[in-house]
C-alpha atoms as a PDB file:
ATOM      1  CA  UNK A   1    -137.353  89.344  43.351  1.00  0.00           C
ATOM      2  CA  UNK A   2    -136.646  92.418  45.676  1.00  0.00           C
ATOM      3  CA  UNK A   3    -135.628  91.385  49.269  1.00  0.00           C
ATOM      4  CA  UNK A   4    -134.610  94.853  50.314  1.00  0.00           C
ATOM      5  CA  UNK A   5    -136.907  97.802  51.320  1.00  0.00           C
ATOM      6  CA  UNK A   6    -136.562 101.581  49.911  1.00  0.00           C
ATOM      7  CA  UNK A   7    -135.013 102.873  52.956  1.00  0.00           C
ATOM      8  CA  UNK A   8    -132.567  99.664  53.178  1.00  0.00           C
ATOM      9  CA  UNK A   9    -131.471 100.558  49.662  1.00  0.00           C
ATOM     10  CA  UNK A  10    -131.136 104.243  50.402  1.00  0.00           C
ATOM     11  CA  UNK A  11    -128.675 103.120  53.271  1.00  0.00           C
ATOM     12  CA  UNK A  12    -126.885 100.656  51.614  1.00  0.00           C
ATOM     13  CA  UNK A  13    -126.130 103.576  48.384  1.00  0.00           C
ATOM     14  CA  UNK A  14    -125.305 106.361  51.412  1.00  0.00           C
ATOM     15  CA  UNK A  15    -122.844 103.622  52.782  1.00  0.00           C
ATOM     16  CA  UNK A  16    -120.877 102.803  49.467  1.00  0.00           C
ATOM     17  CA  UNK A  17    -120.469 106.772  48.326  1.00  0.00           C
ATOM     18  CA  UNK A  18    -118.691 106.768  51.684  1.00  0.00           C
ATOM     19  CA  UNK A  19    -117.128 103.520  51.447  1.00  0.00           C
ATOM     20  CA  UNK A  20    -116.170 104.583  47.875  1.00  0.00           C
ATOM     21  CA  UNK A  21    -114.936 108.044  49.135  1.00  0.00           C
ATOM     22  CA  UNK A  22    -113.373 106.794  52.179  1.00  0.00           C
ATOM     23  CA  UNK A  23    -111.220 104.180  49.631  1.00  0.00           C
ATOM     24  CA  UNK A  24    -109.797 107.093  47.611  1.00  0.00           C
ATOM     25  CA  UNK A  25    -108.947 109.234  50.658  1.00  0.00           C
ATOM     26  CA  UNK A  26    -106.974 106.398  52.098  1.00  0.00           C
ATOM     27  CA  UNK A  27    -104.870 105.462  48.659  1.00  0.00           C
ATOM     28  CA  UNK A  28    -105.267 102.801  46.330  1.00  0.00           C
ATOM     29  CA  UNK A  29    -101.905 101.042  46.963  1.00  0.00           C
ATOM     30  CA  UNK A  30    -103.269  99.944  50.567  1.00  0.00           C
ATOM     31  CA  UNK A  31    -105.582  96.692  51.184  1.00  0.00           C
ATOM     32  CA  UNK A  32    -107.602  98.725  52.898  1.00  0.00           C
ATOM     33  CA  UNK A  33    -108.573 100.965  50.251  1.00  0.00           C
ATOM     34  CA  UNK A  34    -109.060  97.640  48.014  1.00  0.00           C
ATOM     35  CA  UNK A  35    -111.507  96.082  51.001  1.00  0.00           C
ATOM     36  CA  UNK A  36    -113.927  99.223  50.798  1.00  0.00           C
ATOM     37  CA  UNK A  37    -113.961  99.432  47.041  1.00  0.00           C
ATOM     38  CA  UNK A  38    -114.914  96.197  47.058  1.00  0.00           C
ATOM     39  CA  UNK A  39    -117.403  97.038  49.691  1.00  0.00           C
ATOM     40  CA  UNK A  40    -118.730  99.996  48.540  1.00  0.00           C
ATOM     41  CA  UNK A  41    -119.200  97.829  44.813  1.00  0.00           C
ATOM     42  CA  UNK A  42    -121.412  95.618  46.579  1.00  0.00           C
ATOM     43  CA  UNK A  43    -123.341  97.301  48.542  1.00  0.00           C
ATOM     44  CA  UNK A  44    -124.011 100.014  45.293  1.00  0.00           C
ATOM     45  CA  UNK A  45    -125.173  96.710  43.288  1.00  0.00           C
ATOM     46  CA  UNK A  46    -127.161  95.320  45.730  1.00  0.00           C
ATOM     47  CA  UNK A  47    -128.726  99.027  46.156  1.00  0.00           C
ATOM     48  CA  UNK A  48    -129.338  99.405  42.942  1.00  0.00           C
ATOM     49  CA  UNK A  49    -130.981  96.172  41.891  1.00  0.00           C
ATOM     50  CA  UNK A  50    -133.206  95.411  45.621  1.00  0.00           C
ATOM     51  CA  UNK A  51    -131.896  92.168  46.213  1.00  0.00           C
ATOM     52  CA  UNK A  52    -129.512  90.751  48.503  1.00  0.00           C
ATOM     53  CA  UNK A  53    -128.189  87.860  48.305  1.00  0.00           C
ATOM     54  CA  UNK A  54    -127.383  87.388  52.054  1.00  0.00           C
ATOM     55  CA  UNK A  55    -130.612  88.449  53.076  1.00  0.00           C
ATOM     56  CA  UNK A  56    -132.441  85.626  50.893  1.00  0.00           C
ATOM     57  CA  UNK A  57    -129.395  82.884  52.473  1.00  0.00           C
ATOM     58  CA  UNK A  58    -131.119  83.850  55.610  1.00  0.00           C
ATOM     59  CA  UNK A  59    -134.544  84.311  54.654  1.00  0.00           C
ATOM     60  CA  UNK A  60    -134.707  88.077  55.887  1.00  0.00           C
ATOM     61  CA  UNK A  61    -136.777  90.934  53.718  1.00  0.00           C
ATOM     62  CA  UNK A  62    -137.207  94.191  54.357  1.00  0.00           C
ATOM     63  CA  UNK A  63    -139.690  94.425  51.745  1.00  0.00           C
ATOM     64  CA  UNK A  64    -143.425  94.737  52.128  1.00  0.00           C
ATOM     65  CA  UNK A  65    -144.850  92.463  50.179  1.00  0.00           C
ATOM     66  CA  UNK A  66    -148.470  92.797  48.917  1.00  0.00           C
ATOM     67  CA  UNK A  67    -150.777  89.760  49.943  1.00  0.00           C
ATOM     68  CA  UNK A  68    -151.983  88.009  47.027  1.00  0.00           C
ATOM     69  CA  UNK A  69    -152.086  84.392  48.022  1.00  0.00           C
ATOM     70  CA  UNK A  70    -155.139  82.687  47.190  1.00  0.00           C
ATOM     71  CA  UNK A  71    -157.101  83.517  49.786  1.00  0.00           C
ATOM     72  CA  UNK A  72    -156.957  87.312  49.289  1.00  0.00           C
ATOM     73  CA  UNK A  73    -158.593  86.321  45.854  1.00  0.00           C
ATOM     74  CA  UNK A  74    -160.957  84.205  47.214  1.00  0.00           C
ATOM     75  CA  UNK A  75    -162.385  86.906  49.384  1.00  0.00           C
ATOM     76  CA  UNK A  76    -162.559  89.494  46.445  1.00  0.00           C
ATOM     77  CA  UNK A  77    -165.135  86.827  44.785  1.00  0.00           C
ATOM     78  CA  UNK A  78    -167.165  85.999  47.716  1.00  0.00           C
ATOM     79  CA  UNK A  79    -168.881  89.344  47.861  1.00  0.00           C
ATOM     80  CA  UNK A  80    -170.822  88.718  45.151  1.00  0.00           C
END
């Protein structure tokens, strides 16, 4: 189940290349460079797959999701 809109995932892949360039600049032997690799992992998963697993914890989506609840399919039948 996607939780995460197209332009949410584009920013969240933008923001690990430079987390993930940003941790090689700085040097692996620091804890900082270890903190945005670990970052820039996370954020490139949760890119690449749509789902977040904060968002859903707080019941945030930045995907549209199409209506088809019952009633949308009731109203498709009633026309006829």
């Amino acid at each position: 189940m996607r939780n995460e809109a197209n332009a949410d995932r584009i920013a969240r892949g933008v923001a690990a290349v430079i987390a993930l360039v940003v941790a090689l600049l700085v040097g692996f032997p620091s804890v900082v460079s270890w903190v945005l690799l670990a970052v820039a992992v996370i954020l490139g998963v949760t890119a690449a797959v749509g789902f977040c697993p904060l968002y859903r914890l707080f019941g945030i989506s930045t995907c549209k999701v199409p209506n088809t609840g019952a009633a949308s399919k009731q109203r498709v039948g009633a026309g006829r």
